[in-house]
N, C-alpha and C. Protein backbone atom coordinates (compact mmCIF):
# COMPACT_ATOMS: atom_id res chain seq x y z
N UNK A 1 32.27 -32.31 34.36
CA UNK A 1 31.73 -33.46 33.68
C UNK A 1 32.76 -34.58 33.76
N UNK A 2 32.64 -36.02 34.14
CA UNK A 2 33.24 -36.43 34.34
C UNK A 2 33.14 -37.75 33.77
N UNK A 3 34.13 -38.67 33.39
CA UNK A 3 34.72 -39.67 32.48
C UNK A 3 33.36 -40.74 32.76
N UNK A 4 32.99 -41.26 33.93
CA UNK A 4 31.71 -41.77 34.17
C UNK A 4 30.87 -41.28 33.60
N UNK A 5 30.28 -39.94 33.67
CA UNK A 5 29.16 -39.66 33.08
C UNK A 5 29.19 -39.48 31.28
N UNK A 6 30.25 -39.04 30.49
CA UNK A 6 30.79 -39.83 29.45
C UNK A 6 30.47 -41.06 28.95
N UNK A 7 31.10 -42.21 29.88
CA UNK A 7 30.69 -43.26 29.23
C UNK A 7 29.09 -43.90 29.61
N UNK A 8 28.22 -43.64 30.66
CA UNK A 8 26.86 -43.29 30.30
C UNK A 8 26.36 -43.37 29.18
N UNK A 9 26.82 -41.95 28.78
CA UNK A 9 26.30 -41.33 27.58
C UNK A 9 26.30 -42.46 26.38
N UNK A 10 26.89 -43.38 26.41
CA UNK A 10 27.56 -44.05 25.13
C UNK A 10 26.61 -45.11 25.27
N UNK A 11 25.66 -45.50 26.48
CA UNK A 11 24.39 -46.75 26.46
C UNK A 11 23.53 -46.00 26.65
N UNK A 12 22.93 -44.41 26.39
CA UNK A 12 21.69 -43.88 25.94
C UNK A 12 21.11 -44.42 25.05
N UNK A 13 19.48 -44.87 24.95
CA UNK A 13 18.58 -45.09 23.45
C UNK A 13 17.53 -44.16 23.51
N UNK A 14 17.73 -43.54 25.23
CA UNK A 14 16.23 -43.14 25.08
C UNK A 14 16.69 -41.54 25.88
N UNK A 15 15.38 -40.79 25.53
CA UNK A 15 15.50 -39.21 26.15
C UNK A 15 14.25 -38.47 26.79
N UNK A 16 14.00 -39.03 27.86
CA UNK A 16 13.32 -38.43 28.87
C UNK A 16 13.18 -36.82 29.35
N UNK A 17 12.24 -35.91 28.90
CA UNK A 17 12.29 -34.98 29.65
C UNK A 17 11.25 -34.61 30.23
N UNK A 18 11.18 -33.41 31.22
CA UNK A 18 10.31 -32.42 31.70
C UNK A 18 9.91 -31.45 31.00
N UNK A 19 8.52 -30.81 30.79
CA UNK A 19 8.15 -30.33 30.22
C UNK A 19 8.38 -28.50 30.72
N UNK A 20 7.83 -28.24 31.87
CA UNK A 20 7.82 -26.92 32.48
C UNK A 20 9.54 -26.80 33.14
N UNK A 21 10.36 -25.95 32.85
CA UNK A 21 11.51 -25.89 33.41
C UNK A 21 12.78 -26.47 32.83
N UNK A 22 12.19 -27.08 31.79
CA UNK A 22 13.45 -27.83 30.97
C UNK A 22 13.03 -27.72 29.30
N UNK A 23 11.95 -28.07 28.74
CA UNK A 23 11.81 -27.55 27.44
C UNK A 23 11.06 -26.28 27.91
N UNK A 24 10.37 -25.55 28.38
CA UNK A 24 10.10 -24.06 28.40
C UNK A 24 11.08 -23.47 30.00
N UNK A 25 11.01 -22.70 29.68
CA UNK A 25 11.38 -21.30 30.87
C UNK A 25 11.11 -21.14 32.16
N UNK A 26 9.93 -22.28 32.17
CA UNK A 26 9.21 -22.34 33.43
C UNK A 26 7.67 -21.26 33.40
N UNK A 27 7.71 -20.07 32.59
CA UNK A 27 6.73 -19.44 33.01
C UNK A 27 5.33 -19.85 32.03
N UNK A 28 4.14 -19.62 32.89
CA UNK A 28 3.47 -20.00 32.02
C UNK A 28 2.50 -18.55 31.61
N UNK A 29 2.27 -18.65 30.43
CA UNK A 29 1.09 -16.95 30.42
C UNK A 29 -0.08 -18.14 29.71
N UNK A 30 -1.14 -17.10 30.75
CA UNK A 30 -2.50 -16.97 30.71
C UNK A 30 -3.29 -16.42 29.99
N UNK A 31 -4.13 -16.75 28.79
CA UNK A 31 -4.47 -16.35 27.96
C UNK A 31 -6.58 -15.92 28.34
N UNK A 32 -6.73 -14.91 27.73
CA UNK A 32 -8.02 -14.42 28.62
C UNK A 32 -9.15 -15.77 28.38
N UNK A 33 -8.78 -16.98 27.41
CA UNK A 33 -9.97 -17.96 27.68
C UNK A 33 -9.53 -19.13 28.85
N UNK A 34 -8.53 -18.51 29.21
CA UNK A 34 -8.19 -19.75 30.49
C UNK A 34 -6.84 -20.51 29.76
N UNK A 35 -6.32 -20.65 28.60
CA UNK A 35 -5.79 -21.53 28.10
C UNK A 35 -4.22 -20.83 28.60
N UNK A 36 -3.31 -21.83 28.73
CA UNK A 36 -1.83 -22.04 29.06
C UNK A 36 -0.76 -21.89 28.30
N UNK A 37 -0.11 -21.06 27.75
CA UNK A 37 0.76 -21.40 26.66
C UNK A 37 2.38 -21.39 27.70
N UNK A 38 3.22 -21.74 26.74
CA UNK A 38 4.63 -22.00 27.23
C UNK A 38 5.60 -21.58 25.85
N UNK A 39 6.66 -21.11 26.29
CA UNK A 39 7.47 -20.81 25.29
C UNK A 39 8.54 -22.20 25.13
N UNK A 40 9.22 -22.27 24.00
CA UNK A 40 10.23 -23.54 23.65
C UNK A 40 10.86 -22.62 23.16
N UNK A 41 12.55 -23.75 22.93
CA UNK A 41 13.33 -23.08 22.09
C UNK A 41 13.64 -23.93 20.97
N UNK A 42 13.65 -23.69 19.57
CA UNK A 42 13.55 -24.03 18.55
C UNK A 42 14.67 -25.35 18.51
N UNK A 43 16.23 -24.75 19.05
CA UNK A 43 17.27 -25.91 18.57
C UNK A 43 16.90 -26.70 19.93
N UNK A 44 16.33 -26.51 20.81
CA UNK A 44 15.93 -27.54 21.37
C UNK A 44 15.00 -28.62 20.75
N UNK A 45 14.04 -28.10 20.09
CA UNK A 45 13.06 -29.01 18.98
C UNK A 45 13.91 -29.46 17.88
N UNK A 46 14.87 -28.86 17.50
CA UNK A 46 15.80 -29.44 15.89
C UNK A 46 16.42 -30.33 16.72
N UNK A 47 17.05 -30.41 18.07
CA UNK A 47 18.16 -31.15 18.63
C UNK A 47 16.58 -33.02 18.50
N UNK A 48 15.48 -32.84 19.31
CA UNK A 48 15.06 -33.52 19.39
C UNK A 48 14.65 -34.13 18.44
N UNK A 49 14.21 -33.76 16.80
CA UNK A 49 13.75 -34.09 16.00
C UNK A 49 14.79 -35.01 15.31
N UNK A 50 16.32 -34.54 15.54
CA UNK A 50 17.79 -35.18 15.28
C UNK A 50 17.53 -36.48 15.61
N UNK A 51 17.36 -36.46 17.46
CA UNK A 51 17.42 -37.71 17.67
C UNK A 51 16.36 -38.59 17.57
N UNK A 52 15.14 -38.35 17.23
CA UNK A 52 14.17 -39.29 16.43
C UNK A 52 14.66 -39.68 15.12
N UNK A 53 15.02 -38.90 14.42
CA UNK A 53 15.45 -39.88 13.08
C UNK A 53 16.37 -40.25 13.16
N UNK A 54 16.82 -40.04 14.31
CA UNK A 54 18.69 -41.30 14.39
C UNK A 54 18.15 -42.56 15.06
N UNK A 55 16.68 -42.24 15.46
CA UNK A 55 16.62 -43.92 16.28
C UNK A 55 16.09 -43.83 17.18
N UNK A 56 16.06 -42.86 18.46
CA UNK A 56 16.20 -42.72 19.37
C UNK A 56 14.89 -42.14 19.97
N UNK A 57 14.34 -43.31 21.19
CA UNK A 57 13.17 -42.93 21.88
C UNK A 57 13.33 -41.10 22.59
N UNK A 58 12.29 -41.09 22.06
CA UNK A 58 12.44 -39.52 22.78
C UNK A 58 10.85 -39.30 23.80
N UNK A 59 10.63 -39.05 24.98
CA UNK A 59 9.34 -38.44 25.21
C UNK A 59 9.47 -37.44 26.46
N UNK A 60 7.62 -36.64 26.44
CA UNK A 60 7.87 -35.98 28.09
C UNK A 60 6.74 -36.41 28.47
N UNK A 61 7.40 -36.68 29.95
CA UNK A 61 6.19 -36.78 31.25
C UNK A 61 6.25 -35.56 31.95
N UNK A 62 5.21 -34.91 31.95
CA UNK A 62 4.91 -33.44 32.33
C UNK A 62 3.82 -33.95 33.76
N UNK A 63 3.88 -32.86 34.57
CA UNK A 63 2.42 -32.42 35.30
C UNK A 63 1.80 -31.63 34.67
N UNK A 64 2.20 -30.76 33.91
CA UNK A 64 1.46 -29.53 33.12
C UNK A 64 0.24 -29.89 32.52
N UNK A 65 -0.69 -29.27 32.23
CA UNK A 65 -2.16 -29.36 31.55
C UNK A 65 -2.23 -28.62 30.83
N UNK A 66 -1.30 -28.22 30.13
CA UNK A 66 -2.07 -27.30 28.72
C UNK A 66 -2.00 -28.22 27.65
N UNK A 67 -2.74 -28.23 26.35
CA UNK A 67 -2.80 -29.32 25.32
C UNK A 67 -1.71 -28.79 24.66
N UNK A 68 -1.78 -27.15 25.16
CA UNK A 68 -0.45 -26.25 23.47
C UNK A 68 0.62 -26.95 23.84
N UNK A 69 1.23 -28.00 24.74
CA UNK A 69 2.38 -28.54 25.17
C UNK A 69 2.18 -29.69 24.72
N UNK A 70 0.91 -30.59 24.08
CA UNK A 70 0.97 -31.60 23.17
C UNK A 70 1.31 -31.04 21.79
N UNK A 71 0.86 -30.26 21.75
CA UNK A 71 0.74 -29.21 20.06
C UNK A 71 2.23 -28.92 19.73
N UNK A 72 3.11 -28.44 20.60
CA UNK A 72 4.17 -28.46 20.67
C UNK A 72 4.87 -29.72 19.81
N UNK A 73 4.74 -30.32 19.86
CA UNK A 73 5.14 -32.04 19.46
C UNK A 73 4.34 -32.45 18.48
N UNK A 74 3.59 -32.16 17.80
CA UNK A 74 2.49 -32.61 16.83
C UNK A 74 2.88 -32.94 15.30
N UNK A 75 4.50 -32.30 14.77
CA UNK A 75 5.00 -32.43 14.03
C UNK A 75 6.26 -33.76 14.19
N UNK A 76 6.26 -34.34 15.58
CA UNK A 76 7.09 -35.17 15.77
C UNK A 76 6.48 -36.44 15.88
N UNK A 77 6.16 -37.53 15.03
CA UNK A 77 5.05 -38.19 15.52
C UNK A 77 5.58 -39.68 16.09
N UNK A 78 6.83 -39.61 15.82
CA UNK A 78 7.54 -40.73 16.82
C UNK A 78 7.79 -40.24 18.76
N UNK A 79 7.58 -39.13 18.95
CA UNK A 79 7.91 -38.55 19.97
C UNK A 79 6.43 -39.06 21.14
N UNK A 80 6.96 -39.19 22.21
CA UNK A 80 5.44 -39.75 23.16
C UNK A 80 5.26 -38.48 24.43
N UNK A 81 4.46 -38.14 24.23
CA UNK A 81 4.07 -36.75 25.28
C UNK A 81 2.95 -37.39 26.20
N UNK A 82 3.47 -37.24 27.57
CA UNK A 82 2.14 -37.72 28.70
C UNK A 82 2.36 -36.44 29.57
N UNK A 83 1.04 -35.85 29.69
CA UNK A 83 0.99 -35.03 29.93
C UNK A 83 -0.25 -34.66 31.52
N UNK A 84 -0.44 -34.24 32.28
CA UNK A 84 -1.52 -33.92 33.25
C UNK A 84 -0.54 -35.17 34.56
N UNK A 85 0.57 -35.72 34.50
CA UNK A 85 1.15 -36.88 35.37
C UNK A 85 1.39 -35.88 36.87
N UNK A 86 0.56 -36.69 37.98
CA UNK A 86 0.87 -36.02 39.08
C UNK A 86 2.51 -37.16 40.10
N UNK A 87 2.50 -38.56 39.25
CA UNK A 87 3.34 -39.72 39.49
C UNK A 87 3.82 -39.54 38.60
N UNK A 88 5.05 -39.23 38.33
CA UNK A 88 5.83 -39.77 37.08
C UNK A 88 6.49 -40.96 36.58
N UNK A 89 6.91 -41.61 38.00
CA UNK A 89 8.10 -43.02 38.07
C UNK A 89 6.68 -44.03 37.82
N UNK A 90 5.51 -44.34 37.77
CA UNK A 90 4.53 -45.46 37.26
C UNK A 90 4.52 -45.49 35.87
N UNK A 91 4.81 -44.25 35.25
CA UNK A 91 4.40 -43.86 33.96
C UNK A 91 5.96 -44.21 32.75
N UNK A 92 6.89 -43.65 33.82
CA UNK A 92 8.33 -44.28 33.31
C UNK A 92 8.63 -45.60 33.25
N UNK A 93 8.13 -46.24 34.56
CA UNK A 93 8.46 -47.65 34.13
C UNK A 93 7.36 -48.08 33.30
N UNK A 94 5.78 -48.05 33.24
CA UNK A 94 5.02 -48.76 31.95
C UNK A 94 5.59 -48.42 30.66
N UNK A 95 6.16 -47.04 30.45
CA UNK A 95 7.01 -46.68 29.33
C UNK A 95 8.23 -47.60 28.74
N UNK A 96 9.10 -47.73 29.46
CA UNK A 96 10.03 -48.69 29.61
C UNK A 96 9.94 -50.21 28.84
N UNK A 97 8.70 -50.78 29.98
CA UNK A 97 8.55 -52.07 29.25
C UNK A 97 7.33 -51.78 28.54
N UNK A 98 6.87 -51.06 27.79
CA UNK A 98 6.30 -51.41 26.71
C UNK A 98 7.19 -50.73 25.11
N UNK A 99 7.89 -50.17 25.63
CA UNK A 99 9.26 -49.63 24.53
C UNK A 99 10.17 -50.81 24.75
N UNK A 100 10.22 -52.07 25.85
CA UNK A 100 11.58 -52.31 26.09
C UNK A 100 13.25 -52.08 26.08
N UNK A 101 12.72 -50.60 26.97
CA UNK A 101 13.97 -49.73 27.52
C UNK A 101 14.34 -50.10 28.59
N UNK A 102 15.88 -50.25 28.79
CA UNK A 102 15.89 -50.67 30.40
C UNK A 102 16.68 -49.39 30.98
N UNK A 103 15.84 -49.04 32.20
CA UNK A 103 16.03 -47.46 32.72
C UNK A 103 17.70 -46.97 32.71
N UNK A 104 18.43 -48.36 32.88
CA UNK A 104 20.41 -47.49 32.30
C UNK A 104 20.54 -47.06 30.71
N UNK A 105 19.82 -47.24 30.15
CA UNK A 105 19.68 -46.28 28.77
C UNK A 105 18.90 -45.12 28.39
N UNK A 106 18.37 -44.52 29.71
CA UNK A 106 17.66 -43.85 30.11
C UNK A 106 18.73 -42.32 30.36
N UNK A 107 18.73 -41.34 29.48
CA UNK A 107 19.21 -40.22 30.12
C UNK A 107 17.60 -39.06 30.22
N UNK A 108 17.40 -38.55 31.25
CA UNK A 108 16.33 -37.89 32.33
C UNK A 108 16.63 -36.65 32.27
N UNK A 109 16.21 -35.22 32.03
CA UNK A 109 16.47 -34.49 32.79
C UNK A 109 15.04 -33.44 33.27
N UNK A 110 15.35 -33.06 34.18
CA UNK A 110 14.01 -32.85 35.42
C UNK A 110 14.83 -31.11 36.12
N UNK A 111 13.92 -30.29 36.51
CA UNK A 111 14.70 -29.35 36.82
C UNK A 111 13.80 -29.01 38.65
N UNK A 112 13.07 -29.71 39.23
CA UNK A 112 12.23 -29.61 40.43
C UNK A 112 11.70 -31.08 40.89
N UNK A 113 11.52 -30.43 42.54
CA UNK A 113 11.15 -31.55 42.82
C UNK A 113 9.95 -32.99 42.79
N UNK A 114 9.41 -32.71 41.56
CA UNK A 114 8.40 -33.30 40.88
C UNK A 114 9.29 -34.82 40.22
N UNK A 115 10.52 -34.21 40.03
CA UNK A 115 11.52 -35.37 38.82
C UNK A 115 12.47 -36.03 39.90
N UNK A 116 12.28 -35.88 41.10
CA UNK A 116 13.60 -36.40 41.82
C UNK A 116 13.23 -37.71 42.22
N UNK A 117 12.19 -38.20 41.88
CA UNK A 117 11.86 -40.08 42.34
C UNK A 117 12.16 -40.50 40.48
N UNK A 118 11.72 -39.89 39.52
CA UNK A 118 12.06 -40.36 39.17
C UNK A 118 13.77 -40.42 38.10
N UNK A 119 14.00 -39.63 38.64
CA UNK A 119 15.72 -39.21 38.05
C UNK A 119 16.41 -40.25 38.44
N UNK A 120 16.30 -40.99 40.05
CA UNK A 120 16.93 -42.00 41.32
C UNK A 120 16.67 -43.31 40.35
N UNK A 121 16.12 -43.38 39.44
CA UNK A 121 15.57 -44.61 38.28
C UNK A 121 16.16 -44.72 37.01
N UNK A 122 17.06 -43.78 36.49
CA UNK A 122 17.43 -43.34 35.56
C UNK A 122 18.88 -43.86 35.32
N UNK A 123 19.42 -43.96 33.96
CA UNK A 123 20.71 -44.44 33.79
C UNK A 123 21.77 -43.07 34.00
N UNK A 124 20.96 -41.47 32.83
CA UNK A 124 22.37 -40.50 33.31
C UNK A 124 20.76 -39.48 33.62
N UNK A 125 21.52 -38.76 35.18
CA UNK A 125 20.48 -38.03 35.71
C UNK A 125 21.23 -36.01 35.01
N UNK A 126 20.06 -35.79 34.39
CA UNK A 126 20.61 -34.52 34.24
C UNK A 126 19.63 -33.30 34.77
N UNK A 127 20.40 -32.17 34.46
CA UNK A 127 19.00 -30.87 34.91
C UNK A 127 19.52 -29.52 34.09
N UNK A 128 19.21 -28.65 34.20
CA UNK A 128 19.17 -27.22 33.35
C UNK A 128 19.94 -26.08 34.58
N UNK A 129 20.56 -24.85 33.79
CA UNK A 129 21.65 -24.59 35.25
C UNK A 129 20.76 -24.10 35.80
N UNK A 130 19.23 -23.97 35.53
CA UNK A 130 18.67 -23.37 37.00
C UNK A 130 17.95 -24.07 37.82
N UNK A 131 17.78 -25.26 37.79
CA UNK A 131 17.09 -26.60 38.34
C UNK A 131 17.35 -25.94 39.94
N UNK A 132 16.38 -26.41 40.94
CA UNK A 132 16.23 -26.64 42.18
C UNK A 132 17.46 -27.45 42.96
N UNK A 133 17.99 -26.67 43.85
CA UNK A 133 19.27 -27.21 44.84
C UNK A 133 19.19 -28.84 44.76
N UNK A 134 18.12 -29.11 45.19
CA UNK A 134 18.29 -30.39 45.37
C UNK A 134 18.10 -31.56 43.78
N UNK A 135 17.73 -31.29 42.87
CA UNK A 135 17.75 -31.71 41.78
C UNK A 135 18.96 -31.65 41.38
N UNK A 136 19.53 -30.16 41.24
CA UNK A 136 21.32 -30.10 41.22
C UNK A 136 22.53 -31.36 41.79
N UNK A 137 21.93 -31.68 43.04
CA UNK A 137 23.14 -32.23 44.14
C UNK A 137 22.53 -33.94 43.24
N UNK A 138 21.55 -34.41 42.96
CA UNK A 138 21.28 -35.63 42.38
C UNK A 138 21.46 -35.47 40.79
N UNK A 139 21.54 -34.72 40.27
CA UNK A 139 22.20 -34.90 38.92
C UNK A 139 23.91 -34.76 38.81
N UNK A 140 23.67 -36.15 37.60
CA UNK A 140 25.09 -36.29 36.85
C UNK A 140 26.11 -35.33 36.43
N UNK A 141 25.25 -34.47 35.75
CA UNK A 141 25.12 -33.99 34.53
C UNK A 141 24.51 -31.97 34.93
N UNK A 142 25.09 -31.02 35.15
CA UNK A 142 24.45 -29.74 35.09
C UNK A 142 24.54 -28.64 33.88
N UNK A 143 23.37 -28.83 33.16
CA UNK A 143 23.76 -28.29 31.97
C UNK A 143 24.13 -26.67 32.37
N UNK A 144 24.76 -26.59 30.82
CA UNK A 144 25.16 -24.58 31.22
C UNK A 144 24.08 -24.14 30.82
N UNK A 145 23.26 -24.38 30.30
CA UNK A 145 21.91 -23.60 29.75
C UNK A 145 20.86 -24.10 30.67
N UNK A 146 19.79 -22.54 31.00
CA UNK A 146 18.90 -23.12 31.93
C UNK A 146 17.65 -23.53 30.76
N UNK A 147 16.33 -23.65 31.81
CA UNK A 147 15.01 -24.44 31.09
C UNK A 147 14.65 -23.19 29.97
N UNK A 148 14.50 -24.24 28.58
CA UNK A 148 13.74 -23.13 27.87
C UNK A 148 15.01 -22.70 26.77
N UNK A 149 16.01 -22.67 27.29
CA UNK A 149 17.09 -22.22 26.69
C UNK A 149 18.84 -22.92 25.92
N UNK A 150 17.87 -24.27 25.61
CA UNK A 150 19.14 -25.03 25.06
C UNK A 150 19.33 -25.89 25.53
N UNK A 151 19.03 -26.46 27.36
CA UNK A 151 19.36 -27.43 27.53
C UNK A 151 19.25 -28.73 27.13
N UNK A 152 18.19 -28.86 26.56
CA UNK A 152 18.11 -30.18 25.85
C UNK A 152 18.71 -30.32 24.43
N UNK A 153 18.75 -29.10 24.03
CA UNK A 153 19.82 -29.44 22.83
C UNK A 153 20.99 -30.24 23.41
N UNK A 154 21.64 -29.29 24.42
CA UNK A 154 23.37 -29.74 24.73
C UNK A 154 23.02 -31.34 25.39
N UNK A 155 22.19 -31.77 25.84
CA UNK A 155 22.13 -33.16 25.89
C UNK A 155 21.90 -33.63 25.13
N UNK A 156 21.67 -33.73 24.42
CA UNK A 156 20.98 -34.65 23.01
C UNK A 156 22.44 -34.31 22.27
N UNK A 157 23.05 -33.47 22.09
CA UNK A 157 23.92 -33.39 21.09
C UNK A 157 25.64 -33.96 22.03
N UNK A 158 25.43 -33.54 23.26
CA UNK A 158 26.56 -34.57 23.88
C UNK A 158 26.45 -36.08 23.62
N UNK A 159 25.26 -36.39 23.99
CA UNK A 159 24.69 -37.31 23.95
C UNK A 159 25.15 -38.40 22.43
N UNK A 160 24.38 -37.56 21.34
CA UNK A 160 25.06 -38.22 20.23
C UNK A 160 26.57 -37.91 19.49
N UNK A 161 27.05 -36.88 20.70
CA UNK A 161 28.73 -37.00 19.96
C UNK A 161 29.53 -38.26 20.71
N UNK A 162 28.87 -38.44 21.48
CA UNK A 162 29.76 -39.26 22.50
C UNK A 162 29.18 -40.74 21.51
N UNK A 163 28.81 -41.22 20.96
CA UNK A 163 28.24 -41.98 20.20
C UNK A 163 28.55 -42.12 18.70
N UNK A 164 29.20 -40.73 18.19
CA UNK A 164 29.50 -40.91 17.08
C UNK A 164 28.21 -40.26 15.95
N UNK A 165 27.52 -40.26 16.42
CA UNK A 165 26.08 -40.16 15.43
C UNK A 165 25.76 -38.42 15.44
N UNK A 166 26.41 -37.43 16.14
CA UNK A 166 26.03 -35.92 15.34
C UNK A 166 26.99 -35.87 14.10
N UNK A 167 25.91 -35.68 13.64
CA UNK A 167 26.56 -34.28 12.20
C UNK A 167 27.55 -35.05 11.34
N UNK A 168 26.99 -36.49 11.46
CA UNK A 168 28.13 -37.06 10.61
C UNK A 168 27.63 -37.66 8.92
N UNK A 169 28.16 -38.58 8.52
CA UNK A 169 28.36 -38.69 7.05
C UNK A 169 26.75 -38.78 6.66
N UNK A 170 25.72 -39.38 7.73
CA UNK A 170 24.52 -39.58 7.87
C UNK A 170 23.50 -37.82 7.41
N UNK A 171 23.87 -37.26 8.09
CA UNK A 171 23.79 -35.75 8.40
C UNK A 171 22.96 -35.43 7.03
N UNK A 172 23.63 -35.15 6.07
CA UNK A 172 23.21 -34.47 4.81
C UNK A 172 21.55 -35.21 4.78
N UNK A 173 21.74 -36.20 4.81
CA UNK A 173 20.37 -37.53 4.53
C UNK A 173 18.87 -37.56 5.71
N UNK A 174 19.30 -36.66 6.58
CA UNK A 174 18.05 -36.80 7.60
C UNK A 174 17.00 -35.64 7.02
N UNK A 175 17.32 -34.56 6.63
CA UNK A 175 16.64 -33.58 6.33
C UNK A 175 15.98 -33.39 5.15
């Protein structure tokens, strides 16, 4: 990790992720009426819920089609979930300027090649340690935790230490 990608971290507002491979595991089970479920990991949802009440744009642009991956988020209601996206980078930039985010406050992380047009748009490019070779070699940033399993915590919480804003005098007051 290196002193550049550090100070990055310090003009984040906003937190972009992938849905399949970065908040779940990647696998999906099939349920006998056709429906999709996905597993999450919890301090990945506490890490995100952190950075909504500190301020901070949070959403996912998925390809995925299950709704249980809106449902997922249903308790977060500042959080923006687009979901069924076969383009992601049209959907990032209308995001952008209608949040007026400008994409270097943008930290991304994407674990396949679905996220690599739009990661190349992004202020800090990250991924999960099991992301696709080539997602690897274009990210900043390789988390130690793969999809499903923390990685978005450890960004979100680098993210706001490098900023000053985890777990501080604020802390007691969000919950």
């Amino acid at each position: 990790m290196g002193e550049n990608y550090r100070q990055k971290l310090k003009k984040v507002t906003t937190f972009i992720f992938d849905f399949d491979g970065v908040l779940s595991d990647g696998k999906i089970y099939v349920l006998a009426d056709g429906e999709q479920i996905r597993a999450t990991n919890v301090k990945d949802g506490y890490a995100i819920q952190y950075a909504l009440k500190m301020g901070y744009h949070v959403a996912v642009i998925s390809g995925g089609i299950s709704e249980t991956m809106r449902l997922r988020f249903k308790n977060f209601p500042k959080m923006d979930v687009f979901l069924r996206i076969s383009d992601k980078l049209p959907v990032f930039e209308e995001y952008c300027k209608n949040k007026n985010i400008k994409p270097e406050e943008v930290l991304y992380m994407g674990d396949d090649l679905p996220d690599f047009e739009l990661m190349q748009h992004v202020g800090v490019k990250t991924c999960p340690a099991d992301a696709c070779e080539e997602i690897k070699a274009l990210a900043e940033y390789i988390s130690f935790q793969k999809g499903g399993e923390g990685c978005v915590r450890d960004v979100i919480e680098q993210t706001l230490k490098a900023q000053g804003k985890w777990a501080n005098e604020q802390f007691a007051y969000l919950f």
